[in-house]
C-alpha atoms as a PDB file:
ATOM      1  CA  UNK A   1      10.821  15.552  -6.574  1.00  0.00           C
ATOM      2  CA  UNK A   2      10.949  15.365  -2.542  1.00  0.00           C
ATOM      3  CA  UNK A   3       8.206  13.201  -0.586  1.00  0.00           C
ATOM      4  CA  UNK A   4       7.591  13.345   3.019  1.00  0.00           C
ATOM      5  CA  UNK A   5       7.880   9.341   3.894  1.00  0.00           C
ATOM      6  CA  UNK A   6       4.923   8.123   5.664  1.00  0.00           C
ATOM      7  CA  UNK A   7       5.206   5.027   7.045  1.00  0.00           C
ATOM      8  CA  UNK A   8       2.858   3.772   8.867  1.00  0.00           C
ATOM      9  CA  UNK A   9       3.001   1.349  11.940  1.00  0.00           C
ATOM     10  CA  UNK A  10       2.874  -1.763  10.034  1.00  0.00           C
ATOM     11  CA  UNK A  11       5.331  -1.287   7.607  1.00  0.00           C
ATOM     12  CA  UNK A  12       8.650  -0.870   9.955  1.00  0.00           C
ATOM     13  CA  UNK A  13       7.300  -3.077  12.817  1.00  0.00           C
ATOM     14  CA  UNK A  14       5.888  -6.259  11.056  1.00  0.00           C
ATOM     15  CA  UNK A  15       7.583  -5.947   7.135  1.00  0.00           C
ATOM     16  CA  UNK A  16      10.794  -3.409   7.441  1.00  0.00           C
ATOM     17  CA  UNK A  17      12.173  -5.121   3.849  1.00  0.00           C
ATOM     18  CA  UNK A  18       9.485  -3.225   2.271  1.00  0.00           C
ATOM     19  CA  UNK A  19      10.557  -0.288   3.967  1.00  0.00           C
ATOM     20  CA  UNK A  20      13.873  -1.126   2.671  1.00  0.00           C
ATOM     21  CA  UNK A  21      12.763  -1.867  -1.150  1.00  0.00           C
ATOM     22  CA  UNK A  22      11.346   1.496  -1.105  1.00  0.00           C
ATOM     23  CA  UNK A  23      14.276   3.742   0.287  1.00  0.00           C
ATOM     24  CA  UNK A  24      16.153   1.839  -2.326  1.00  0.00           C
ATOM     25  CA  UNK A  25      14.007   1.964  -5.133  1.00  0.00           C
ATOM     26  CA  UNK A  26      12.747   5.791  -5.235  1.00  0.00           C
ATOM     27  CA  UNK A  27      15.551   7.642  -4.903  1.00  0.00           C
ATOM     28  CA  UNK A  28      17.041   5.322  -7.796  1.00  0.00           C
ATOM     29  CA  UNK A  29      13.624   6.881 -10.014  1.00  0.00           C
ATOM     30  CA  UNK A  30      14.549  10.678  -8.908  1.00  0.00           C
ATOM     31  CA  UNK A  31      11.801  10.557  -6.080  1.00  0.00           C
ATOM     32  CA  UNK A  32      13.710  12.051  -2.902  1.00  0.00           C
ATOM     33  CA  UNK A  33      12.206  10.606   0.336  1.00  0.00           C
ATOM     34  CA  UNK A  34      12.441  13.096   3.269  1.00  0.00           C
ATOM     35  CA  UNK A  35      11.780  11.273   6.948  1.00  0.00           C
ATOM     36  CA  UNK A  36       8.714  12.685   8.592  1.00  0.00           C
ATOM     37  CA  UNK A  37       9.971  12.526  12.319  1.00  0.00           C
ATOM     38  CA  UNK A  38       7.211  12.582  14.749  1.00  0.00           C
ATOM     39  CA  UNK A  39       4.741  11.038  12.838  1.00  0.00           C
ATOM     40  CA  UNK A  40       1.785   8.919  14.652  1.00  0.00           C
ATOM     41  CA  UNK A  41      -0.759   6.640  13.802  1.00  0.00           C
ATOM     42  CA  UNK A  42      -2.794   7.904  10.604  1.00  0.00           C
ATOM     43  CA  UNK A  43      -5.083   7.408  12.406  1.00  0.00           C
ATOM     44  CA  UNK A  44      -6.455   3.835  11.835  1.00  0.00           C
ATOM     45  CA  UNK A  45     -10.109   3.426  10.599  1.00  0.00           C
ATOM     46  CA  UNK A  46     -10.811   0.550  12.966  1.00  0.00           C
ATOM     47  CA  UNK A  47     -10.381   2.274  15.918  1.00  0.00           C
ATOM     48  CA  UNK A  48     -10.327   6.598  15.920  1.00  0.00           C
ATOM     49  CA  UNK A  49     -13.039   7.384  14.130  1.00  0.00           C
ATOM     50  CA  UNK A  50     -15.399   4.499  15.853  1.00  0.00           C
ATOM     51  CA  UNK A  51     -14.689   6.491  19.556  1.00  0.00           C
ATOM     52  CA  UNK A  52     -13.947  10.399  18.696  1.00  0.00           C
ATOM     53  CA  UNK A  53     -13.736  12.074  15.398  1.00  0.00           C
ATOM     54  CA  UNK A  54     -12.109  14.975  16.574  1.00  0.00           C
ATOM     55  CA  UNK A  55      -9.450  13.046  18.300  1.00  0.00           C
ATOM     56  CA  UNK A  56      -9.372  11.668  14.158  1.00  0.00           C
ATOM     57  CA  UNK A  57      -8.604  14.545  12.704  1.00  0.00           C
ATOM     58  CA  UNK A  58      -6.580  15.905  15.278  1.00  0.00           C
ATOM     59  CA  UNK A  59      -4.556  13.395  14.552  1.00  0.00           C
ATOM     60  CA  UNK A  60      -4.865  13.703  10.921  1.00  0.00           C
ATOM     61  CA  UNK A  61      -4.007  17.620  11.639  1.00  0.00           C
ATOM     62  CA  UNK A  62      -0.915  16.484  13.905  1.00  0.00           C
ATOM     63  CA  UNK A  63       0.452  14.421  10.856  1.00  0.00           C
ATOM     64  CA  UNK A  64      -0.450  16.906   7.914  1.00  0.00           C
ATOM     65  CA  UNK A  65       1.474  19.609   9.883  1.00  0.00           C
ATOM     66  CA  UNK A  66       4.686  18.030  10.177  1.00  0.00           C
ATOM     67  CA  UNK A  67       4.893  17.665   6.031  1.00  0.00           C
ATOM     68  CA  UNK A  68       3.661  21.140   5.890  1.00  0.00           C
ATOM     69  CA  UNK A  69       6.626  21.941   8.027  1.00  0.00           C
ATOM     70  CA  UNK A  70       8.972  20.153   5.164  1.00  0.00           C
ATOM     71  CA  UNK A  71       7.036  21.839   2.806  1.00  0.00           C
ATOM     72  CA  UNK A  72       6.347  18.726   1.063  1.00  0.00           C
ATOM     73  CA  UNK A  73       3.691  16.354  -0.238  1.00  0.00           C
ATOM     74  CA  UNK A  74       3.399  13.025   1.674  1.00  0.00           C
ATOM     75  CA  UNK A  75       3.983   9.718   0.133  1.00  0.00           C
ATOM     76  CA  UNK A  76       1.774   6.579   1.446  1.00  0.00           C
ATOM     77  CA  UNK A  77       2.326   2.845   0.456  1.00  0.00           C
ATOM     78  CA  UNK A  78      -0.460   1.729   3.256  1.00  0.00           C
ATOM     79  CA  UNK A  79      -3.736   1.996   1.594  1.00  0.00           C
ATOM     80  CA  UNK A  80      -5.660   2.814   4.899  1.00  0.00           C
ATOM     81  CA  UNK A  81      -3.090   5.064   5.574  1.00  0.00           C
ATOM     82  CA  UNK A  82      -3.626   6.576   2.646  1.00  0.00           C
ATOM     83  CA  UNK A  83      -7.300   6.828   2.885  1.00  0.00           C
ATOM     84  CA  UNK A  84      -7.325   8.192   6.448  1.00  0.00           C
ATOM     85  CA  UNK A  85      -4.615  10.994   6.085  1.00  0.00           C
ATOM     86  CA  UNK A  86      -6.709  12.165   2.563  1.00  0.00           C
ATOM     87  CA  UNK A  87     -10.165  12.080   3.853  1.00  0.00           C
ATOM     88  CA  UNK A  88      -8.576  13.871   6.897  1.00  0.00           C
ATOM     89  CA  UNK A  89      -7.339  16.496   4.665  1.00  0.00           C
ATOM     90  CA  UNK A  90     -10.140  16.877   2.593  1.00  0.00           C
ATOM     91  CA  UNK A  91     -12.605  17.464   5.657  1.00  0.00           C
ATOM     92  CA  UNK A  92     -10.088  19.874   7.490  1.00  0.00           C
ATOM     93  CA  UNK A  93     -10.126  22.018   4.531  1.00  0.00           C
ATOM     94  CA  UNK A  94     -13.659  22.275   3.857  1.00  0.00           C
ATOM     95  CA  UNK A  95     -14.953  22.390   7.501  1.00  0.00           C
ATOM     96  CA  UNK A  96     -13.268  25.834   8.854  1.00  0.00           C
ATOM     97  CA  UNK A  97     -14.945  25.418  12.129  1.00  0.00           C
ATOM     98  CA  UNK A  98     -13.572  21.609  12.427  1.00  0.00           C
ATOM     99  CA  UNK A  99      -9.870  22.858  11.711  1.00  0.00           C
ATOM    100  CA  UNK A 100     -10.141  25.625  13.780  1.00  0.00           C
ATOM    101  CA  UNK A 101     -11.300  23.452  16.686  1.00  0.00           C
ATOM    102  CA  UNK A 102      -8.537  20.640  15.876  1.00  0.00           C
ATOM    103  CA  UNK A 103      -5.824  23.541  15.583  1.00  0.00           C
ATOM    104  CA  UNK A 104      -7.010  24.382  19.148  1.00  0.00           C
ATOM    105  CA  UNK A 105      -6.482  20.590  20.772  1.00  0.00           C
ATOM    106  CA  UNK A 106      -2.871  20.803  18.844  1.00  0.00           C
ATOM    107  CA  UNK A 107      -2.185  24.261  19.898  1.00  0.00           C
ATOM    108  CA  UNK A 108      -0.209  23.275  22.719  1.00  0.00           C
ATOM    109  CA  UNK A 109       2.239  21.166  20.953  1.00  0.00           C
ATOM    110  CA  UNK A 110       3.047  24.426  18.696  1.00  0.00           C
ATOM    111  CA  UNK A 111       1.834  22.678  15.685  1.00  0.00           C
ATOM    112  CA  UNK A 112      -0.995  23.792  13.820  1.00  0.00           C
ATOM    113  CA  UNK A 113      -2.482  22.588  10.636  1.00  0.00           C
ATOM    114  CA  UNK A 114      -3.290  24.645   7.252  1.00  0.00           C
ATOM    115  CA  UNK A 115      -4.112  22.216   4.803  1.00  0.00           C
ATOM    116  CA  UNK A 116      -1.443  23.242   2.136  1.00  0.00           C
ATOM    117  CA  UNK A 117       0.246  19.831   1.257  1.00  0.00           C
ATOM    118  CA  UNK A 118      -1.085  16.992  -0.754  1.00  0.00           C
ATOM    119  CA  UNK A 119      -1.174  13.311   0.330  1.00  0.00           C
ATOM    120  CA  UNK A 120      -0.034  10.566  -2.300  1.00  0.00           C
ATOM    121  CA  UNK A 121      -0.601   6.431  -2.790  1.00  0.00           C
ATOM    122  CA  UNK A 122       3.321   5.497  -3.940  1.00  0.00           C
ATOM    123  CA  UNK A 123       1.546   3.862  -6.982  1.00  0.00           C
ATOM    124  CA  UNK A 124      -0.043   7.596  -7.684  1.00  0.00           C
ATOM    125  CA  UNK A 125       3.292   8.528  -7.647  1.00  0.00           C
ATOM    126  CA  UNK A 126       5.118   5.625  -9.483  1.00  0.00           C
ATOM    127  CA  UNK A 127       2.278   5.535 -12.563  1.00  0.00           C
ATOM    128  CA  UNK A 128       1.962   9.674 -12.754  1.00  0.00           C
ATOM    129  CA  UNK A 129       4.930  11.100 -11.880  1.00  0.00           C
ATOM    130  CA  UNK A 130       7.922   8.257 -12.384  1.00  0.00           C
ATOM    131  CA  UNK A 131       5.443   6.616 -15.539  1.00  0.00           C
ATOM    132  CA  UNK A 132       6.384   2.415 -16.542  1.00  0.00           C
ATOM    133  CA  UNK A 133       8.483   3.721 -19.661  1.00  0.00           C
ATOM    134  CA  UNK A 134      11.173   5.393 -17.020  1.00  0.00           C
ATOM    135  CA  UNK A 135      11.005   2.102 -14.680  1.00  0.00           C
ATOM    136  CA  UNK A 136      11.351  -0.298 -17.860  1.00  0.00           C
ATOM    137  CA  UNK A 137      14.357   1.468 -18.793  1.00  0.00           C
ATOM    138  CA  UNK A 138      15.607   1.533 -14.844  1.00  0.00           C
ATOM    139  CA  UNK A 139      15.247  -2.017 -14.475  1.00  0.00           C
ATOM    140  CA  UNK A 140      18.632  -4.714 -15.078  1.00  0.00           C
ATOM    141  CA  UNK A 141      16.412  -8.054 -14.734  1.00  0.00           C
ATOM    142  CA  UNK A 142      12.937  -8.333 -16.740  1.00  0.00           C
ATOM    143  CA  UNK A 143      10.450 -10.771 -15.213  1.00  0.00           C
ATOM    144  CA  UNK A 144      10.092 -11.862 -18.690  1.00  0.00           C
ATOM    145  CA  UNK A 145       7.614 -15.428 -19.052  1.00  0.00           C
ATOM    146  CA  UNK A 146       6.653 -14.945 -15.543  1.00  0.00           C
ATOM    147  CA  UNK A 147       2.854 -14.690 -14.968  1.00  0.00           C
ATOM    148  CA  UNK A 148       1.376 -12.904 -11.455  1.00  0.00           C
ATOM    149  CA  UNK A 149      -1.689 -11.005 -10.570  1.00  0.00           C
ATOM    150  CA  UNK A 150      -2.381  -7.712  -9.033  1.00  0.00           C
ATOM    151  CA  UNK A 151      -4.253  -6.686  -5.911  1.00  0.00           C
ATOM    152  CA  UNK A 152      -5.773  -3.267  -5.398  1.00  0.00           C
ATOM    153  CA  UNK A 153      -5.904  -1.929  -1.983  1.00  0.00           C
ATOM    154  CA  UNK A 154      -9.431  -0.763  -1.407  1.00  0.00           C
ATOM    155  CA  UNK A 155      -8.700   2.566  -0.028  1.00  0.00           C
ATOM    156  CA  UNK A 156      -7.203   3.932  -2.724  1.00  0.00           C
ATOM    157  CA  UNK A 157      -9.972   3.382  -4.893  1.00  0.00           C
ATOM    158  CA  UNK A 158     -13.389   4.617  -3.010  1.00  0.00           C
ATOM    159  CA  UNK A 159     -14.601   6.878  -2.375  1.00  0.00           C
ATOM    160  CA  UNK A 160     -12.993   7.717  -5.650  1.00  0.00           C
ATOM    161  CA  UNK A 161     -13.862  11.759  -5.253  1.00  0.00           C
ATOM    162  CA  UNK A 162     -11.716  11.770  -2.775  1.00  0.00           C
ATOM    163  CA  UNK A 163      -8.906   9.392  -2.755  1.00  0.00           C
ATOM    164  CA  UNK A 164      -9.293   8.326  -6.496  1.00  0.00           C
ATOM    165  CA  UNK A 165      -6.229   8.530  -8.669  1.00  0.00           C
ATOM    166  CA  UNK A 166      -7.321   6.210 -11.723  1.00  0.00           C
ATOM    167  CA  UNK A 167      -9.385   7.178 -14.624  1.00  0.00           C
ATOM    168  CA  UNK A 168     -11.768   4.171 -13.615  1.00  0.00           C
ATOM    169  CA  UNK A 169     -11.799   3.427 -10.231  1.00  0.00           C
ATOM    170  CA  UNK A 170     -13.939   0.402 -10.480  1.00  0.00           C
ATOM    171  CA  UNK A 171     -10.926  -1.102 -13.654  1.00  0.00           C
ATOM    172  CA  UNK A 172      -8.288   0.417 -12.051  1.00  0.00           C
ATOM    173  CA  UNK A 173      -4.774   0.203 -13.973  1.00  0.00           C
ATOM    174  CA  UNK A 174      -1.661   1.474 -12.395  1.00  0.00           C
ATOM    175  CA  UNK A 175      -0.251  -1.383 -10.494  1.00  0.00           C
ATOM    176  CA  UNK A 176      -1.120  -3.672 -13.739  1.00  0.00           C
ATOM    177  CA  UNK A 177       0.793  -1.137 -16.138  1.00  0.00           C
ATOM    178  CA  UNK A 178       3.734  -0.979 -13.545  1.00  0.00           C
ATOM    179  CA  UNK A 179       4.021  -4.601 -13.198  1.00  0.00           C
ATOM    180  CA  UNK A 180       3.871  -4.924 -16.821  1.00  0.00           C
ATOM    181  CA  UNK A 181       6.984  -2.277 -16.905  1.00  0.00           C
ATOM    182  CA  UNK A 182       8.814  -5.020 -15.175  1.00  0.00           C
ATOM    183  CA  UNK A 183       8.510  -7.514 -17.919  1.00  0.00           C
ATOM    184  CA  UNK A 184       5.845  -9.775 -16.284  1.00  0.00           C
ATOM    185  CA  UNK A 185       2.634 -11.034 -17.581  1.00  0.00           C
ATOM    186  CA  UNK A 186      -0.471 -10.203 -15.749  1.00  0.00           C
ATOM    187  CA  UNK A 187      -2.751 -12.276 -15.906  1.00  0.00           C
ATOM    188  CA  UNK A 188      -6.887 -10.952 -15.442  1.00  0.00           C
ATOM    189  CA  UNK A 189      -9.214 -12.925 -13.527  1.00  0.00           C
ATOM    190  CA  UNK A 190     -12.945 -13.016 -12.413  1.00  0.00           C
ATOM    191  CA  UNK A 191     -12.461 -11.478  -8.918  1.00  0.00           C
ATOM    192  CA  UNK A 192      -9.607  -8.931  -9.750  1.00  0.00           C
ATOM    193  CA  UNK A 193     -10.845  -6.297  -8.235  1.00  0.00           C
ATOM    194  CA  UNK A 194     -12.062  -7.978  -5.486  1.00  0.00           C
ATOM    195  CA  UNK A 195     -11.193  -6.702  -1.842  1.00  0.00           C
ATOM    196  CA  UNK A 196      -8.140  -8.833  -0.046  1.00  0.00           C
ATOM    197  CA  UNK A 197     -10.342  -9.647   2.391  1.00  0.00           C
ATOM    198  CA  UNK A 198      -8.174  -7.959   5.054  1.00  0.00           C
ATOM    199  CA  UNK A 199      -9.097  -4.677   5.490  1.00  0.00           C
ATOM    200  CA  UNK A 200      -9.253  -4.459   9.938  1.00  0.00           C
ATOM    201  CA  UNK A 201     -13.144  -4.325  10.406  1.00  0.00           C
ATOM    202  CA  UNK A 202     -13.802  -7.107   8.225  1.00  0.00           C
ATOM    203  CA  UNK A 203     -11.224  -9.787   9.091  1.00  0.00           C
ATOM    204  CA  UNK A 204     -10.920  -8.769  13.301  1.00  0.00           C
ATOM    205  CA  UNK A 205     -14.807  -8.896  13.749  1.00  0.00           C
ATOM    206  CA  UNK A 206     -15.693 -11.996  11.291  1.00  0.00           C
ATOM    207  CA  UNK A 207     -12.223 -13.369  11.009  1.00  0.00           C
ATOM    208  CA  UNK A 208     -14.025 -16.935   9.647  1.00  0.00           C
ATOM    209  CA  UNK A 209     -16.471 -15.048   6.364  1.00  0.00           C
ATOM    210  CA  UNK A 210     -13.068 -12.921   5.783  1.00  0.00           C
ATOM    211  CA  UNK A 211     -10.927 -16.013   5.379  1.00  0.00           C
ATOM    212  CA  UNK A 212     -13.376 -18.019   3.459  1.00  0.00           C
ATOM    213  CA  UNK A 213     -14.469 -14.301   1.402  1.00  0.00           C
ATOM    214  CA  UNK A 214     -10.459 -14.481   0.318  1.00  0.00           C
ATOM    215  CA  UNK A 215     -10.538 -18.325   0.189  1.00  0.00           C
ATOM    216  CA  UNK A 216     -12.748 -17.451  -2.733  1.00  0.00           C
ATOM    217  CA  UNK A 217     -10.223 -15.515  -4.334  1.00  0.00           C
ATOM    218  CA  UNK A 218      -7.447 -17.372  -4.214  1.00  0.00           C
ATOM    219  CA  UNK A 219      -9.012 -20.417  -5.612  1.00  0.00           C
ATOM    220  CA  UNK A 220     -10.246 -18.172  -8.457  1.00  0.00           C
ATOM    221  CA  UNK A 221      -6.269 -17.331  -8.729  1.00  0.00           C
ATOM    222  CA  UNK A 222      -5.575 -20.765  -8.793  1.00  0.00           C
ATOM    223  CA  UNK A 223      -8.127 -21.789 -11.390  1.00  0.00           C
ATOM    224  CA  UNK A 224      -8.598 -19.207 -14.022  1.00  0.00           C
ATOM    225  CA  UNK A 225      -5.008 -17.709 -14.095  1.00  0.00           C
ATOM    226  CA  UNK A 226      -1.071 -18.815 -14.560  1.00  0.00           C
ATOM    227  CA  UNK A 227      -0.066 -16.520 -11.529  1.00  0.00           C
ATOM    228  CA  UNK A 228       3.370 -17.199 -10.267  1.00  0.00           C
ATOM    229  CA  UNK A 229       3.190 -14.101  -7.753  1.00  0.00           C
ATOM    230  CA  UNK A 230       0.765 -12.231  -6.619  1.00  0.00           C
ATOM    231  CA  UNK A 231       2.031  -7.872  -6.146  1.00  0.00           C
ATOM    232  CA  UNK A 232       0.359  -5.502  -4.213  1.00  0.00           C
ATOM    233  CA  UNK A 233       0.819  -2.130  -3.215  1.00  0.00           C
ATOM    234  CA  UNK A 234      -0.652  -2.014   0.724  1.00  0.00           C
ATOM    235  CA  UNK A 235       1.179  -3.281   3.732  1.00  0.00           C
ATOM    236  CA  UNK A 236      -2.388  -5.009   4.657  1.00  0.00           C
ATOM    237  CA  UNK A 237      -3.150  -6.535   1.829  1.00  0.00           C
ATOM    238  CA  UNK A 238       0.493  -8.033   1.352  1.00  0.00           C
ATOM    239  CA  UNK A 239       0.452  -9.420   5.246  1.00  0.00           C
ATOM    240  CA  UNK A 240      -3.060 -10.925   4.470  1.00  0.00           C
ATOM    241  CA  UNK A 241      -2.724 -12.500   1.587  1.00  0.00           C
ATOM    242  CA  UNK A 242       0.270 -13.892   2.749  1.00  0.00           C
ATOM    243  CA  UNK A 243      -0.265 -14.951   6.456  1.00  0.00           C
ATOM    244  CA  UNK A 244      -3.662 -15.940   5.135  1.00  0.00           C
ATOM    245  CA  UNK A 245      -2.527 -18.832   2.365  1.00  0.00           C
ATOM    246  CA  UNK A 246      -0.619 -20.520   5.500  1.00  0.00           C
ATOM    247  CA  UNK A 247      -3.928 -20.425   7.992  1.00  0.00           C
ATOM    248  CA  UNK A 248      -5.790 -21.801   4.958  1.00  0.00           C
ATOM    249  CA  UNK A 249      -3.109 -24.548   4.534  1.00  0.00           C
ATOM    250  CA  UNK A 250      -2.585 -25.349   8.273  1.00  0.00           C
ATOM    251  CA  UNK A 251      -6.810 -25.733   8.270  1.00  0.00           C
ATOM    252  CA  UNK A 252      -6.560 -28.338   5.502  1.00  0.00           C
ATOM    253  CA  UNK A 253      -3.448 -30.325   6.453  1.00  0.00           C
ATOM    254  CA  UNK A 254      -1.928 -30.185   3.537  1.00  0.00           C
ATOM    255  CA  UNK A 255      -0.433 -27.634   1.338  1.00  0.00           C
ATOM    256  CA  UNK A 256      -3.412 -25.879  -1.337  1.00  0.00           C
ATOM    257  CA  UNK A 257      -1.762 -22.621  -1.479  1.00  0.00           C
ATOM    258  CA  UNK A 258       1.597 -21.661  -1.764  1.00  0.00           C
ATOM    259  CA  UNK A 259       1.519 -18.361  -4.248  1.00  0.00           C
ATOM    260  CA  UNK A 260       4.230 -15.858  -3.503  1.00  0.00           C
ATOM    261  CA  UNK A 261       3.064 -12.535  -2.066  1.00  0.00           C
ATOM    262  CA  UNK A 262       5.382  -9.032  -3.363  1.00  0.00           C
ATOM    263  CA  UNK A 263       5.010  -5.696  -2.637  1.00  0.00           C
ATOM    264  CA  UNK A 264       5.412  -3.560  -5.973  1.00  0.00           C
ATOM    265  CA  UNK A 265       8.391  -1.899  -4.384  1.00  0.00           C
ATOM    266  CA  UNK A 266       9.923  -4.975  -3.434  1.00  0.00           C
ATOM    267  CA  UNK A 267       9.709  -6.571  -7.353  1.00  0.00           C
ATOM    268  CA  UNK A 268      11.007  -3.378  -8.652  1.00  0.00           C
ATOM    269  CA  UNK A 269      13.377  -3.524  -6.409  1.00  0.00           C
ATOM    270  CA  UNK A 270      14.834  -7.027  -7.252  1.00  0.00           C
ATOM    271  CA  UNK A 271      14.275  -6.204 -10.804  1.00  0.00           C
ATOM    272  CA  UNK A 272      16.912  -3.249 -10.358  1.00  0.00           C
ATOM    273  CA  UNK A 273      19.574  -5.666  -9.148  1.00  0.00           C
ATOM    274  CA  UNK A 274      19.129  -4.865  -5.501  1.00  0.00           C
ATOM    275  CA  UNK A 275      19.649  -7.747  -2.942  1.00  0.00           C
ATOM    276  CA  UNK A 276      16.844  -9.978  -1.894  1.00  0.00           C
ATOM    277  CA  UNK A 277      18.025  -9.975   1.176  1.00  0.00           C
ATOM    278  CA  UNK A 278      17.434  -6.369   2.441  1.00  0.00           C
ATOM    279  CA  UNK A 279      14.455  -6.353   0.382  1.00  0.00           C
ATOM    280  CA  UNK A 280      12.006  -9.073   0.210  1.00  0.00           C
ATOM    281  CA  UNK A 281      13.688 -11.271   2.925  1.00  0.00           C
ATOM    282  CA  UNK A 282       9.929 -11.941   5.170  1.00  0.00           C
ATOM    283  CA  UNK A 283       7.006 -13.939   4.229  1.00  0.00           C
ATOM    284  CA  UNK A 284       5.028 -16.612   4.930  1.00  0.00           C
ATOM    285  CA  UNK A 285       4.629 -18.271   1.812  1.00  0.00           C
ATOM    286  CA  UNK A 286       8.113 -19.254   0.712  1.00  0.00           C
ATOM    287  CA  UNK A 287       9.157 -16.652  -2.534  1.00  0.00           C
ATOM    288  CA  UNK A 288      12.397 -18.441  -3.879  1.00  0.00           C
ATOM    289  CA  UNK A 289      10.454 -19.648  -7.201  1.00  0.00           C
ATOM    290  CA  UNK A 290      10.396 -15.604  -7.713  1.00  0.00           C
ATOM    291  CA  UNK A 291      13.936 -14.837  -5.922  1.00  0.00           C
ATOM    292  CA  UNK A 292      15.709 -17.776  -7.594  1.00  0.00           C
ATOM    293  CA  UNK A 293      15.755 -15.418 -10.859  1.00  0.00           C
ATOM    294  CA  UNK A 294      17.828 -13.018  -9.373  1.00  0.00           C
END
């Protein structure tokens, strides 16, 4: 199948070996990416829809067009990303008078926007499309003995009517059943489904209850599970609760936490003999316990 690539800003400014694992990894599973040049911002919750909505979903508009140009679906791995280009497509379509005044403010560029492509979480796409029994028979190196946790990103989950690929969106199981496919244990715990802790209004506007709200978390990590790793499957959640184990260190003066943090993409990729290197070569929290097995 062929994906328009979304990629965010995050992912190829700040963590580009994600980028990497995933042009490596999909292609490998029979997912085509196709580069959506001339994307923009989403737009970004935190700061669009606070000041203008139509600028939002003008924006929105500008980005749907350009896959509707390719004729494609778009693939997301940012959870906000993913949440702001959906609920931008789901109000374009049912409000005729808001597209038709968005398709005006982007009538100038040429574009226009008709709400005839689909937007899709990379973990939609891995669990529904690709499925664990096709990645555990993909995979050279199993992760075999080796416990790690899971973290949902928020926005893929709520509101589930609109962005909701799971059966349950409040026991969601994708990212479990694909890190399962990679041989690993995962391990459950009493604050699972918790948030990260990092989603942009939370941690920029009370950075001190959002560290101490994932503080919480990781301890529970610490205490009621095995976990080796921790995998996600959202550029914010991996450069929180990565970046935020070494603030939470540097505060104590002395080393607490020290749990590796993966993107999905980035595992898989390992796990099908790709090199560490190009894929999982930035972090905070040092990963060789993980890369040492490759």
């Amino acid at each position: 199948m062929d994906l328009c690539f979304f990629l965010g800003c995050n992912m190829p400014a700040i963590r580009p070996d994600v980028e990497s694992a995933i042009r490596l990894t999909m292609p490998a599973l029979g997912v085509n990416l196709v580069d959506l040049s001339g994307y923009v911002c989403c737009p970004a919750f935190g700061a669009f829809p606070s000041m203008d909505t139509e600028s939002q979903f003008a924006t929105s508009g500008w980005n749907l067009s350009l896959a509707e140009e390719q004729g494609h679906d778009i693939m997301v791995q940012c959870g906000s990303c993913y949440s702001s280009l959906h609920m931008g497509l789901e109000h374009l379509h049912e409000d005729e008078e808001l597209r038709a005044r968005v398709n005006d403010l982007l009538k100038p560029s040429g574009r226009e926007v008709q709400c005839t492509t689909k937007v899709r979480h990379i973990s939609d796409v891995l669990y529904n499309e690709v499925g664990p029994e096709k990645i555990a028979e993909k995979i050279k190196k199993k992760l075999n003995g080796v416990h790690g946790i899971v973290q949902y990103p928020c926005h893929t989950l709520f509101p589930s009517e609109v962005v909701g690929f799971e059966e349950s969106p409040r026991k969601p199981v994708a990212l479990r059943r694909l890190t399962e496919a990679l041989g690993a244990t995962v391990d459950a715990f009493s604050l699972e489904y918790q948030c990260c802790g990092g989603a942009g209004g939370f941690a920029k506007t009370s950075p001190a209850e959002a560290d101490a709200f994932t503080k919480t978390k990781l301890d529970a990590i610490i205490n009621e599970t095995k976990a080796e790793f921790i995998v996600v499957s959202c550029i914010t959640c991996l450069m929180y609760m990565d970046g935020i184990q070494e603030k939470l260190n540097k505060q104590a003066g002395k080393e607490i936490y020290n749990i590796p943090v993966f993107d999905y993409n980035q595992l898989l990729a390992l796990c099908m003999g790709f090199d560490g290197h190009k894929v999982a070569a930035i972090s905070k929290i040092p990963r060789d316990s993980i890369l040492r097995r490759f």
